[in-house]
C-alpha atoms as a PDB file:
ATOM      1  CA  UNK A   1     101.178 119.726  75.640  1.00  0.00           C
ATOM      2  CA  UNK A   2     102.923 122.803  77.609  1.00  0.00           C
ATOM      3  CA  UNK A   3     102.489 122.326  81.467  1.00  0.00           C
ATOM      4  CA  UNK A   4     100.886 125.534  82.762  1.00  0.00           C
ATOM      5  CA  UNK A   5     102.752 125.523  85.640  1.00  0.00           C
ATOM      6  CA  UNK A   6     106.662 124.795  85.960  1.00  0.00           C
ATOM      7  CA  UNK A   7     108.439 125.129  89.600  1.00  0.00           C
ATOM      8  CA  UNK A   8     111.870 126.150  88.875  1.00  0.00           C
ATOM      9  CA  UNK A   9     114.407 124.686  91.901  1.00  0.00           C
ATOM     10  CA  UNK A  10     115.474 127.561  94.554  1.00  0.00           C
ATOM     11  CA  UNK A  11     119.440 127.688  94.720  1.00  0.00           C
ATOM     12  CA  UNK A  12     121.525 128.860  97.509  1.00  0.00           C
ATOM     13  CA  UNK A  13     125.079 127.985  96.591  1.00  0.00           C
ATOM     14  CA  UNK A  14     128.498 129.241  96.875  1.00  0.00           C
ATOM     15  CA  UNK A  15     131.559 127.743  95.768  1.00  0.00           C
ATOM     16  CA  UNK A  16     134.874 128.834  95.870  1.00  0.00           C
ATOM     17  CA  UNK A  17     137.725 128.851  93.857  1.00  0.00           C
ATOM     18  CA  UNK A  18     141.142 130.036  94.630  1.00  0.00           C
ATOM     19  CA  UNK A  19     145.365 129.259  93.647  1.00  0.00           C
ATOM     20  CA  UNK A  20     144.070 128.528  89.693  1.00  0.00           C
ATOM     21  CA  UNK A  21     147.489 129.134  87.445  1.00  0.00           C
ATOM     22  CA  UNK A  22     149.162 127.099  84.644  1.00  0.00           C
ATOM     23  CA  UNK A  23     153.120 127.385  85.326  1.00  0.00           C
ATOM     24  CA  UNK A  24     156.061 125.657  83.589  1.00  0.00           C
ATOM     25  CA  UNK A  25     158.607 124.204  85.718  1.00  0.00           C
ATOM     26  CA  UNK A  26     161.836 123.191  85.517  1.00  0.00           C
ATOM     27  CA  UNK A  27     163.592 119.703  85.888  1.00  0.00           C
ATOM     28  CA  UNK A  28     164.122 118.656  89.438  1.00  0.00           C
ATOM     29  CA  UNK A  29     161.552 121.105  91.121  1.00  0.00           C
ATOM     30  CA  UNK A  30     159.321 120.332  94.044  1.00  0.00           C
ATOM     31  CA  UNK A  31     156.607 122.137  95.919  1.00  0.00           C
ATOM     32  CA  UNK A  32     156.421 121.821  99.622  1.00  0.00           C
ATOM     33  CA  UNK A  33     153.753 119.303 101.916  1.00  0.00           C
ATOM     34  CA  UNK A  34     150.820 120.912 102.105  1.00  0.00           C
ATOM     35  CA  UNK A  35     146.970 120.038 102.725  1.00  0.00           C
ATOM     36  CA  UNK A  36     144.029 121.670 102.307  1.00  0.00           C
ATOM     37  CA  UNK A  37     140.311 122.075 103.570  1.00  0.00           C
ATOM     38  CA  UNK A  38     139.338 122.055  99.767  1.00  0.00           C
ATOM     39  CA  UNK A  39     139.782 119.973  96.997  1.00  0.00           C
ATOM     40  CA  UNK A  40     142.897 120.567  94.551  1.00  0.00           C
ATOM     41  CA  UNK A  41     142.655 119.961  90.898  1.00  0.00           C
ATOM     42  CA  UNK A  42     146.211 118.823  89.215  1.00  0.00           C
ATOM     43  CA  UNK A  43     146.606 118.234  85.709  1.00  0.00           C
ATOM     44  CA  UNK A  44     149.649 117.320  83.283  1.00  0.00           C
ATOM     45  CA  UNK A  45     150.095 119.477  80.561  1.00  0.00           C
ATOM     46  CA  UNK A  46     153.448 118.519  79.508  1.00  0.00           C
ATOM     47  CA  UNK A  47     156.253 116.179  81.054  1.00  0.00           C
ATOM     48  CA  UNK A  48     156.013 113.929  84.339  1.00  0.00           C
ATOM     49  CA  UNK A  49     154.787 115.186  87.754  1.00  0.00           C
ATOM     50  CA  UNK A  50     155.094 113.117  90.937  1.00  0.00           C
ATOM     51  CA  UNK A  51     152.185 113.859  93.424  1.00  0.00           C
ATOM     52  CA  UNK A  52     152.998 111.508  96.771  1.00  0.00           C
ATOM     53  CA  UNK A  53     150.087 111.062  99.319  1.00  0.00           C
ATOM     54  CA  UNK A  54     151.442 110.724 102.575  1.00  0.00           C
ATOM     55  CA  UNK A  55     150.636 107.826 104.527  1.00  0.00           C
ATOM     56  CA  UNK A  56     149.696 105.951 100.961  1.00  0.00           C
ATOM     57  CA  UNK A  57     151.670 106.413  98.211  1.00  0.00           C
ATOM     58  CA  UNK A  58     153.278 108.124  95.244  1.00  0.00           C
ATOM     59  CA  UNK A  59     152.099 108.156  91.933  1.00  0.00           C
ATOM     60  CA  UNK A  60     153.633 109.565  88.624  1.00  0.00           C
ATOM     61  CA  UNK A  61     151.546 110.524  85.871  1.00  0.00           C
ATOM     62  CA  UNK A  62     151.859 112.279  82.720  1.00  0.00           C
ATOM     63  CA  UNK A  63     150.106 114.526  79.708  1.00  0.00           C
ATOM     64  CA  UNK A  64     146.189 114.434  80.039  1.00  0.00           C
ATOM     65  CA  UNK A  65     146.743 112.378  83.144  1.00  0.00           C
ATOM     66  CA  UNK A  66     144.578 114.197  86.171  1.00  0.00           C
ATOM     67  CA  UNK A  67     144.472 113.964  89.671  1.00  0.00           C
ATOM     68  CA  UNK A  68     141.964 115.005  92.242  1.00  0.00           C
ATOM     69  CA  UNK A  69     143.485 115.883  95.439  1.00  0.00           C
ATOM     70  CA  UNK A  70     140.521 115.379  98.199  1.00  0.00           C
ATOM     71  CA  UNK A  71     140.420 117.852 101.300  1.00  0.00           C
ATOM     72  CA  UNK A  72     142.824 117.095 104.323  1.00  0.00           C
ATOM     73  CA  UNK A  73     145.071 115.177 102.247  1.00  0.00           C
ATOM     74  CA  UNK A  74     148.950 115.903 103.259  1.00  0.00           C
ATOM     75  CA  UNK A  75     150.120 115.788  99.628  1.00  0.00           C
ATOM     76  CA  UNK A  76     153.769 116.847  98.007  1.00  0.00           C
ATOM     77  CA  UNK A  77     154.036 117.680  94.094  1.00  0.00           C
ATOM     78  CA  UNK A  78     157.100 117.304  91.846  1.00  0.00           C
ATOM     79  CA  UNK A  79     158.657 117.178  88.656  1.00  0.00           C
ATOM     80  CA  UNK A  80     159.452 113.493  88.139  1.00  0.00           C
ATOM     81  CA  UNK A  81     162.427 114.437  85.808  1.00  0.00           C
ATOM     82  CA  UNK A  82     165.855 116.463  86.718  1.00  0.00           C
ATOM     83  CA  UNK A  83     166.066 117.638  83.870  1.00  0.00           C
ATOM     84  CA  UNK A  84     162.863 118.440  81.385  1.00  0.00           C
ATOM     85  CA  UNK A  85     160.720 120.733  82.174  1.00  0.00           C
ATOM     86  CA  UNK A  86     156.702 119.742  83.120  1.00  0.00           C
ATOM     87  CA  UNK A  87     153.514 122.305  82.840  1.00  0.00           C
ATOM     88  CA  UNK A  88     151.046 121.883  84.642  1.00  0.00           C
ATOM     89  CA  UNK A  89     147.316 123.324  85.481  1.00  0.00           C
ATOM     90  CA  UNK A  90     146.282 123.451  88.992  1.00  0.00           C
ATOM     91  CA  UNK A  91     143.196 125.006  90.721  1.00  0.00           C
ATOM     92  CA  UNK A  92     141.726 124.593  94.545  1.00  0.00           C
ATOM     93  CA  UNK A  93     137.704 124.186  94.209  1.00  0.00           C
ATOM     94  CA  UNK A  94     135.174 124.011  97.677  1.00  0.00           C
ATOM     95  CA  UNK A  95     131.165 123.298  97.315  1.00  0.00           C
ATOM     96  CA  UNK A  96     128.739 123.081  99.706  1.00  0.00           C
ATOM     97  CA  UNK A  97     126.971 120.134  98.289  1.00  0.00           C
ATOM     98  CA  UNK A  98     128.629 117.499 101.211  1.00  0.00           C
ATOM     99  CA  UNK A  99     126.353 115.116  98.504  1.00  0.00           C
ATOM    100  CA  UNK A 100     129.039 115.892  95.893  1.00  0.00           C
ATOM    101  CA  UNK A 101     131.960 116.136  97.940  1.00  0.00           C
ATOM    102  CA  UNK A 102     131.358 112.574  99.202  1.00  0.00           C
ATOM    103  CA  UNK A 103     131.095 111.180  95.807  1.00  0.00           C
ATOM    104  CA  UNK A 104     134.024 113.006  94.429  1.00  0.00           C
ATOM    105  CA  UNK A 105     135.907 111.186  97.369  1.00  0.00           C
ATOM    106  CA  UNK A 106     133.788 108.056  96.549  1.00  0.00           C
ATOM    107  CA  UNK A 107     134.746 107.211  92.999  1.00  0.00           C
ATOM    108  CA  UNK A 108     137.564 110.183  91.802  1.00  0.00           C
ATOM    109  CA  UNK A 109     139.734 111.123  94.607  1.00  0.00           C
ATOM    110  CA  UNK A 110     143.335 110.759  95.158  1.00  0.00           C
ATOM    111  CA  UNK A 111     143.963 108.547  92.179  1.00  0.00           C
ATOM    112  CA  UNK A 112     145.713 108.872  88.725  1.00  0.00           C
ATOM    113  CA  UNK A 113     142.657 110.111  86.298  1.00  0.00           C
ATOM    114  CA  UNK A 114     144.471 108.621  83.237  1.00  0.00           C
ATOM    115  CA  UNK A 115     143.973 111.118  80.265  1.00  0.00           C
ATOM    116  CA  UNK A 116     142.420 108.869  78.213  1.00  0.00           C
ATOM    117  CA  UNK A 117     139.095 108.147  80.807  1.00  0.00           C
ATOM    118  CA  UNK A 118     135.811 110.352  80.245  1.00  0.00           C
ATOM    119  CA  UNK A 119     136.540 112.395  84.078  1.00  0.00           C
ATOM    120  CA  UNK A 120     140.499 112.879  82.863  1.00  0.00           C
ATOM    121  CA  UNK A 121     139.184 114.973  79.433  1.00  0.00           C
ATOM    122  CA  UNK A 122     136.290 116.664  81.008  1.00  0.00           C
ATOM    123  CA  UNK A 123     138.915 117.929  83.782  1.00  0.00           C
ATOM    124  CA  UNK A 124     141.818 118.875  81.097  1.00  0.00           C
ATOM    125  CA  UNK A 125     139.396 120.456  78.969  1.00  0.00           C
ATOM    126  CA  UNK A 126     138.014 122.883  82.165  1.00  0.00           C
ATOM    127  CA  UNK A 127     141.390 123.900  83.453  1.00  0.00           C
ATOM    128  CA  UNK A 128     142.224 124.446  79.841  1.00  0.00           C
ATOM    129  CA  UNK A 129     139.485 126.662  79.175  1.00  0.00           C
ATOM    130  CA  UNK A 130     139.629 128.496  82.428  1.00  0.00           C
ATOM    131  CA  UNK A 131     143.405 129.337  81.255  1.00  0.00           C
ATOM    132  CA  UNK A 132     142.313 130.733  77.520  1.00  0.00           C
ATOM    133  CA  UNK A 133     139.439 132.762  79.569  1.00  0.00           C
ATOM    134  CA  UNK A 134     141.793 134.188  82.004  1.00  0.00           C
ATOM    135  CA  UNK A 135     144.106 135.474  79.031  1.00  0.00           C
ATOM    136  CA  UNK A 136     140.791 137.148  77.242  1.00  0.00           C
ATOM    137  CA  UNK A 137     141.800 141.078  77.655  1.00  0.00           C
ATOM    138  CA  UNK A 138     137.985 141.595  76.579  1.00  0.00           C
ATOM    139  CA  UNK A 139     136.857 139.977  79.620  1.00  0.00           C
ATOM    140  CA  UNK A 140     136.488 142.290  82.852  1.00  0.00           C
ATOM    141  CA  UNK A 141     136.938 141.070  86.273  1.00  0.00           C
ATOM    142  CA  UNK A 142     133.678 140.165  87.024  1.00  0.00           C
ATOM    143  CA  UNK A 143     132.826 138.633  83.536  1.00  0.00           C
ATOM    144  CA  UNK A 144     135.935 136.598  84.352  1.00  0.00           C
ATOM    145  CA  UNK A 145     134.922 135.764  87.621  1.00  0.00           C
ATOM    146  CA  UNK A 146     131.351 134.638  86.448  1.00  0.00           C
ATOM    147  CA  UNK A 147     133.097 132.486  83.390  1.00  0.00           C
ATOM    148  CA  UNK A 148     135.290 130.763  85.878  1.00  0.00           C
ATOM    149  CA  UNK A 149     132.244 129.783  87.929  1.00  0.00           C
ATOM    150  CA  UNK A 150     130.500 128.423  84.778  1.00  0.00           C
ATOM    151  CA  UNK A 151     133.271 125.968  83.329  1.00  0.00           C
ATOM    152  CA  UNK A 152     133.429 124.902  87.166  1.00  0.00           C
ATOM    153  CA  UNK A 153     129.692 123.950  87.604  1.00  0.00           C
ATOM    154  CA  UNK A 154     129.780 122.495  83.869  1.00  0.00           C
ATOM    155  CA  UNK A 155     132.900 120.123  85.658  1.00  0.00           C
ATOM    156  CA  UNK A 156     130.841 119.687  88.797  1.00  0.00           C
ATOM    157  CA  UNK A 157     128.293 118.416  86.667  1.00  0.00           C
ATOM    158  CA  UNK A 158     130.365 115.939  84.862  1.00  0.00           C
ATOM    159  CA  UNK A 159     131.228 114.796  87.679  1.00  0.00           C
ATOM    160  CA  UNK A 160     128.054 114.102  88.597  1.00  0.00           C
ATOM    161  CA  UNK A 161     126.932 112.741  85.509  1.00  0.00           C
ATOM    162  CA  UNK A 162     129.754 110.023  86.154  1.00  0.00           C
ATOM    163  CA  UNK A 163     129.214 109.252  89.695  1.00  0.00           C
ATOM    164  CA  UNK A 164     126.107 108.069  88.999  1.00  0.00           C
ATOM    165  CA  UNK A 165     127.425 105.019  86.842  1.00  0.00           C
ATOM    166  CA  UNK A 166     129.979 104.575  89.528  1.00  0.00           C
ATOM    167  CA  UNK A 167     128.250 104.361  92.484  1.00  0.00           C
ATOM    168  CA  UNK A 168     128.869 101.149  94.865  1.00  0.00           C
ATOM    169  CA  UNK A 169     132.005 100.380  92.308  1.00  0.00           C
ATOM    170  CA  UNK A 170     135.403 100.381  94.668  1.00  0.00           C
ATOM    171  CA  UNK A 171     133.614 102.587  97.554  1.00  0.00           C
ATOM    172  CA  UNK A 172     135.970 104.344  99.605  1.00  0.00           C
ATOM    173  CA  UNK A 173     133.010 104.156 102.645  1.00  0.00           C
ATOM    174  CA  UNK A 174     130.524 102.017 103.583  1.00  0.00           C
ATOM    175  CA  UNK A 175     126.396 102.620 103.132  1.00  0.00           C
ATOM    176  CA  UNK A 176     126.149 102.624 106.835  1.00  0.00           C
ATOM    177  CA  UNK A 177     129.524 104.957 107.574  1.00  0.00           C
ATOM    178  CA  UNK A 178     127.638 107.337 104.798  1.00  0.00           C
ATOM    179  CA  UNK A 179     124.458 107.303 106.676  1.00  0.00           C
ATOM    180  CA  UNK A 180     125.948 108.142 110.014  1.00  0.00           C
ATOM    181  CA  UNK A 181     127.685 111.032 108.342  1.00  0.00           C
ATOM    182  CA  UNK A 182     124.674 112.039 106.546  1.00  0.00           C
ATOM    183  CA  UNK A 183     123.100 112.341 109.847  1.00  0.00           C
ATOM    184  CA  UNK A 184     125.949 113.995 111.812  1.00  0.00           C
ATOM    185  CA  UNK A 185     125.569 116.651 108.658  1.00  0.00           C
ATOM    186  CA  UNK A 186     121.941 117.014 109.167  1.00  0.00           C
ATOM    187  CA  UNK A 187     121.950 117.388 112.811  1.00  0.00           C
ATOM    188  CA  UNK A 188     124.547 120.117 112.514  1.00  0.00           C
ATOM    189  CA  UNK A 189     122.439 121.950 109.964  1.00  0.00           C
ATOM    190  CA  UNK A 190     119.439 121.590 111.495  1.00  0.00           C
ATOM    191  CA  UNK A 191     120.818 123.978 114.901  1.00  0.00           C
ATOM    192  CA  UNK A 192     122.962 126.377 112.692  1.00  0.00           C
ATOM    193  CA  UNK A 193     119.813 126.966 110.633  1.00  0.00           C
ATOM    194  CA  UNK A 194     117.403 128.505 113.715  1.00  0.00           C
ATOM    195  CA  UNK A 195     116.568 131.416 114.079  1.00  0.00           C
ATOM    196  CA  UNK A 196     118.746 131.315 117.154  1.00  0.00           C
ATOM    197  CA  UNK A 197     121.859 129.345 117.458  1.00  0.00           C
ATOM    198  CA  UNK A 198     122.344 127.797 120.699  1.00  0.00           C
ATOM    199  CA  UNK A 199     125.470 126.524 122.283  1.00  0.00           C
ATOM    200  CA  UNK A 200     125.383 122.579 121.210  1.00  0.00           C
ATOM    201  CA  UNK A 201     128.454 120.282 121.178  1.00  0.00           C
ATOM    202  CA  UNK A 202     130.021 117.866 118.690  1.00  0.00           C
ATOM    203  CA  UNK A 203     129.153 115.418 121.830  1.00  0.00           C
ATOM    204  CA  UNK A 204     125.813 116.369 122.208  1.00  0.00           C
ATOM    205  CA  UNK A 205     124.931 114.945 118.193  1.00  0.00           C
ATOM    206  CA  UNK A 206     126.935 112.013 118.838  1.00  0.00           C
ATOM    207  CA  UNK A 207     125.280 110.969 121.822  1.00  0.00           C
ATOM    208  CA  UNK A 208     121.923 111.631 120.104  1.00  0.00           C
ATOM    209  CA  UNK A 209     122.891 109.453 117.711  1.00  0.00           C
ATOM    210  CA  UNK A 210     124.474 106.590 120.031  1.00  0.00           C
ATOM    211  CA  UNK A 211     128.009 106.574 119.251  1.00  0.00           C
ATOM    212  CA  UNK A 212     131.441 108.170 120.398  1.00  0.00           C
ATOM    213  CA  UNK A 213     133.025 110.844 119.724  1.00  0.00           C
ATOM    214  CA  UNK A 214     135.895 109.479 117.997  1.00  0.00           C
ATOM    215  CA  UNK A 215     133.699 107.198 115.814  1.00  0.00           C
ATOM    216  CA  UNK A 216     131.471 110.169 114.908  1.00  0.00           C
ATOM    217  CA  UNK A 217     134.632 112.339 113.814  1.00  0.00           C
ATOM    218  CA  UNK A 218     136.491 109.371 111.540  1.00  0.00           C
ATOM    219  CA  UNK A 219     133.949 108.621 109.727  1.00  0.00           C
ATOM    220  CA  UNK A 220     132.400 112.105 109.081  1.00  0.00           C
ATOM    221  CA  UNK A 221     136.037 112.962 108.010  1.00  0.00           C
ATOM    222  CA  UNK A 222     136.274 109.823 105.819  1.00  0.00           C
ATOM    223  CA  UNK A 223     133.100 110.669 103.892  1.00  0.00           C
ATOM    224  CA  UNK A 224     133.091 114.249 103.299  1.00  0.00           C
ATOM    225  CA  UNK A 225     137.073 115.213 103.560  1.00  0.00           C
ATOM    226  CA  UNK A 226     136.677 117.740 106.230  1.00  0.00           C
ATOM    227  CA  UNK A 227     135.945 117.336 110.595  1.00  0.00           C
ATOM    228  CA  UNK A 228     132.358 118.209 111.524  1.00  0.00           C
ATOM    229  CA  UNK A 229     133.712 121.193 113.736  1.00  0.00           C
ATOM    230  CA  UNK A 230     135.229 122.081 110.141  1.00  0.00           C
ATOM    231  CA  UNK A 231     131.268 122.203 108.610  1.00  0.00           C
ATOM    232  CA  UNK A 232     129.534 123.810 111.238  1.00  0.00           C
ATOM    233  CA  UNK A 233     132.013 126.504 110.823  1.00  0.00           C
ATOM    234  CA  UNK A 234     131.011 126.785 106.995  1.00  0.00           C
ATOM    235  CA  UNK A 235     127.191 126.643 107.766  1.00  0.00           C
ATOM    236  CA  UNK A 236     127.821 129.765 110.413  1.00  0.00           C
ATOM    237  CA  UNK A 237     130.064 131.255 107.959  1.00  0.00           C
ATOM    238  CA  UNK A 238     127.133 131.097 105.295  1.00  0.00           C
ATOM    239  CA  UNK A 239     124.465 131.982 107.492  1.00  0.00           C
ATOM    240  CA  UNK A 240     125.865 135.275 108.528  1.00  0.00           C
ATOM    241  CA  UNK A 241     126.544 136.558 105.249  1.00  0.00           C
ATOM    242  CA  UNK A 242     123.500 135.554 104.216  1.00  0.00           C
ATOM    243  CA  UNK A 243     122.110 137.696 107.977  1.00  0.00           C
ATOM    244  CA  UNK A 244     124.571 140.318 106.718  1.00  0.00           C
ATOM    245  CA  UNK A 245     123.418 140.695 103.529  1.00  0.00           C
ATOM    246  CA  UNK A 246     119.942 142.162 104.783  1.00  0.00           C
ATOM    247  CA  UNK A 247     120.372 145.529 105.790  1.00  0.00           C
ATOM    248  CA  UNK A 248     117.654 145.260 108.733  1.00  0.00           C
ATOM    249  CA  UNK A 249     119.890 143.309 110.427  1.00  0.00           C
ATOM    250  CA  UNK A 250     122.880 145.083 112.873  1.00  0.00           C
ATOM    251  CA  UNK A 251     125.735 143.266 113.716  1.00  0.00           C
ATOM    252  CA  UNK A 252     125.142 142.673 116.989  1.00  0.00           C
ATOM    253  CA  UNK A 253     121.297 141.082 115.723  1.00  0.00           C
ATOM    254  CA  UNK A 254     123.389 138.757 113.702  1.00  0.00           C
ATOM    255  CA  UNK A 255     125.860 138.209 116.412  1.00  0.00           C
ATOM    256  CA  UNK A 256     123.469 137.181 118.685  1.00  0.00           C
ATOM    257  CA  UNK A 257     121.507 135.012 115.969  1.00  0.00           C
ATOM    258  CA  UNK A 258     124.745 132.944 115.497  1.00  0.00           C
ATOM    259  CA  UNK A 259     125.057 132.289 118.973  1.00  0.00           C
ATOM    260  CA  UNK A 260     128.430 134.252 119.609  1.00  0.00           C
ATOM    261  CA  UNK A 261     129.186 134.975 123.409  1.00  0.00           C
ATOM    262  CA  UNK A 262     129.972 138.983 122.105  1.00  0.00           C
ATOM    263  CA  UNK A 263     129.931 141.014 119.298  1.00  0.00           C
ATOM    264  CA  UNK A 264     133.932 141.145 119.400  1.00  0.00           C
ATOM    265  CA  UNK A 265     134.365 137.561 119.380  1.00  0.00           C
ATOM    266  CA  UNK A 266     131.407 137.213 116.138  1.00  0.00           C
ATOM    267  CA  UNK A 267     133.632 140.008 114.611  1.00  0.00           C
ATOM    268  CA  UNK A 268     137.170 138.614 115.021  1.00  0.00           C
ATOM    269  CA  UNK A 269     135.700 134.931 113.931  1.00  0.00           C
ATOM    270  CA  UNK A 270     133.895 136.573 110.878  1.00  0.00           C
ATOM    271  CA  UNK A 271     137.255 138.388 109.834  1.00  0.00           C
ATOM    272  CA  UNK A 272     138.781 134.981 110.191  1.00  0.00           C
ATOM    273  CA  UNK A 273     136.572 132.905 107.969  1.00  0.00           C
ATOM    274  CA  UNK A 274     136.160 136.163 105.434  1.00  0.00           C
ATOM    275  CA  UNK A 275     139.617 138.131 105.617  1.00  0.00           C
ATOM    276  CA  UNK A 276     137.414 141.333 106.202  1.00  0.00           C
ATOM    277  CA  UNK A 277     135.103 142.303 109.152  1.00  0.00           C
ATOM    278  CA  UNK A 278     131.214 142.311 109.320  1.00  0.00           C
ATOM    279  CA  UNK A 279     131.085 145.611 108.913  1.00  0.00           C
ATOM    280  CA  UNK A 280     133.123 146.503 105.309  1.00  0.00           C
ATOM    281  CA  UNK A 281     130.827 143.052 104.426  1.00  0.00           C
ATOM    282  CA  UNK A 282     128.016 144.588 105.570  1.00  0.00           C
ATOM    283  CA  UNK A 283     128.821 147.595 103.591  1.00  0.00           C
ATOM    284  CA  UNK A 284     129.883 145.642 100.436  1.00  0.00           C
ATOM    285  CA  UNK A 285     127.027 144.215 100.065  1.00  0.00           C
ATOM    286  CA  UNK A 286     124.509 146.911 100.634  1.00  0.00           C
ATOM    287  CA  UNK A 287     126.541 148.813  97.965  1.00  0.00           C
ATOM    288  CA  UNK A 288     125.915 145.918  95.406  1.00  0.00           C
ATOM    289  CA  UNK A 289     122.140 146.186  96.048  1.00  0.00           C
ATOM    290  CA  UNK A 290     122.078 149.828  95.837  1.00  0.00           C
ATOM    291  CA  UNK A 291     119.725 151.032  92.871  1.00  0.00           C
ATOM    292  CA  UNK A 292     121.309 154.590  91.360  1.00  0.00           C
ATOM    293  CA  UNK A 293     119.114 156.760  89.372  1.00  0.00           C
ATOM    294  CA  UNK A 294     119.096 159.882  88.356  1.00  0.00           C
ATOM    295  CA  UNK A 295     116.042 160.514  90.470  1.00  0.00           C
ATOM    296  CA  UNK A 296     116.152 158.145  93.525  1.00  0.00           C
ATOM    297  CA  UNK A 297     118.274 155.246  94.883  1.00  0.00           C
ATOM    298  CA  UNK A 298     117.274 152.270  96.890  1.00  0.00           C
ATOM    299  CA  UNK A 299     117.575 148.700  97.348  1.00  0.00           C
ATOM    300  CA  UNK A 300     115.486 146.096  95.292  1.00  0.00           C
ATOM    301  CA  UNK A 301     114.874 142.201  96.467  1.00  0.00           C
END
């Protein structure tokens, strides 16, 4: 029998994805030390590649072998031979599920994926696919764009799929270190998401919570890849363009919403997390919901 009534799930997501290429290289190449606040998606098309993890160690891996590079991680990439030539497939990937991102850190990061396990194909077969849509000249920029997102979330979902069969197998963090986190997180949340942000302190939550500083920041770092003062940043980030996509709200309304001491400071800190100001996002996004008739315009919800 049909249910009469079905709740479908409200979503308010962004990911991002950014530095997605295949390239062949030749023998003895090498790519600088780098890290990243995201997570970095490296797989062997042809040939060897070294990836070393500083602080850990180096691992060389070959065709259909993956690797998931978790966020923070000084990391250096190279071809393993002198002489042959290796392609490879990378992309850099952030969510905001800090669910997801722990798990991926959990069970999958920072480890050879060889290419014959069930995470190793699903990951070949996405960065593959996102390469053959990319050369589609049929495909405009936003179809592209909105293709990209869909073999991500069909990864992301793998992903999950598979966590959930290896959860509590060779744990990178404790139940209890994923609980403190899990509150730090909710804490953090729970002030950026008033109506008003007030001035708080990374001390203020751990002292709420009973523990130091230090404490607080290692293990929030060791479960979700990135420092608290890194999160709260994304949580403002997403709340003003969220504030900034209503056009009832001025800048300075949204300025003073997030808490910032001026309107100059919310702008320069908004052109820092965005690349563009409040304003040109402001109008961006006002333009998208613009409704153009031949009669009338307008904006719809």
């Amino acid at each position: 029998m049909t249910k009469k009534f079905v709740s479908l799930p409200v979503v308010e997501s962004s990911i991002y994805i950014f530095g997605g290429h295949q390239r062949t290289v030749p023998g003895g190449w090498s790519f600088f030390e780098q890290k990243h606040q995201v997570f970095e998606l490296m797989c062997v098309v042809e040939g060897q590649q070294t990836t070393e993890i500083k602080g850990v160690s180096a691992y060389t891996y070959g065709p259909g072998d993956v690797m998931i590079i978790s966020p923070g991680t000084l990391h250096t990439n190279w071809n393993a031979s002198k002489n042959a030539e290796m392609t490879y497939i990378t992309f850099h990937f952030n969510i905001e599920s800090l669910e997801l991102k722990s798990e991926i850190i959990s069970t999958v990061a920072n480890k050879v994926l060889k290419a014959d396990t069930e995470i190793a194909r699903l990951a070949m077969k996405t960065a593959q696919q996102m390469v053959q849509d990319s050369q589609k000249a049929d495909l405009s920029s936003e179809k592209l764009k909105i293709k990209v997102q869909i073999d991500l979330l069909k990864f992301l979902y793998g992903l999950m799929v598979h966590d959930e069969h290896a959860k509590g197998s060779n744990s990178k963090y404790s139940e209890r270190e994923a609980q403190t986190a899990r509150e730090i997180a909710t804490r953090i949340e729970d002030r950026i998401e008033q109506d008003e942000v007030s001035h708080f302190s990374f001390g203020d939550i751990c002292r709420e919570l009973g523990i130091s500083q230090g404490h607080g920041h290692r293990v929030f770092k060791k479960v979700y890849g990135v420092t608290p003062l890194h999160f709260a940043d994304e949580q403002k980030y997403r709340k003003a363009k969220l504030l900034l996509g209503s056009p009832e709200n001025s800048i300075e309304e949204v300025a003073y919403k997030l808490g910032a001491s001026s309107i100059s400071n919310f702008s320069k800190q908004f052109k820092k997390w965005s690349g563009i100001t409040p304003s040109k996002y402001q109008r961006q996004m006002i333009g998208k919901r613009s409704v153009k008739t031949v009669k009338e315009g307008g904006y719809f919800e």
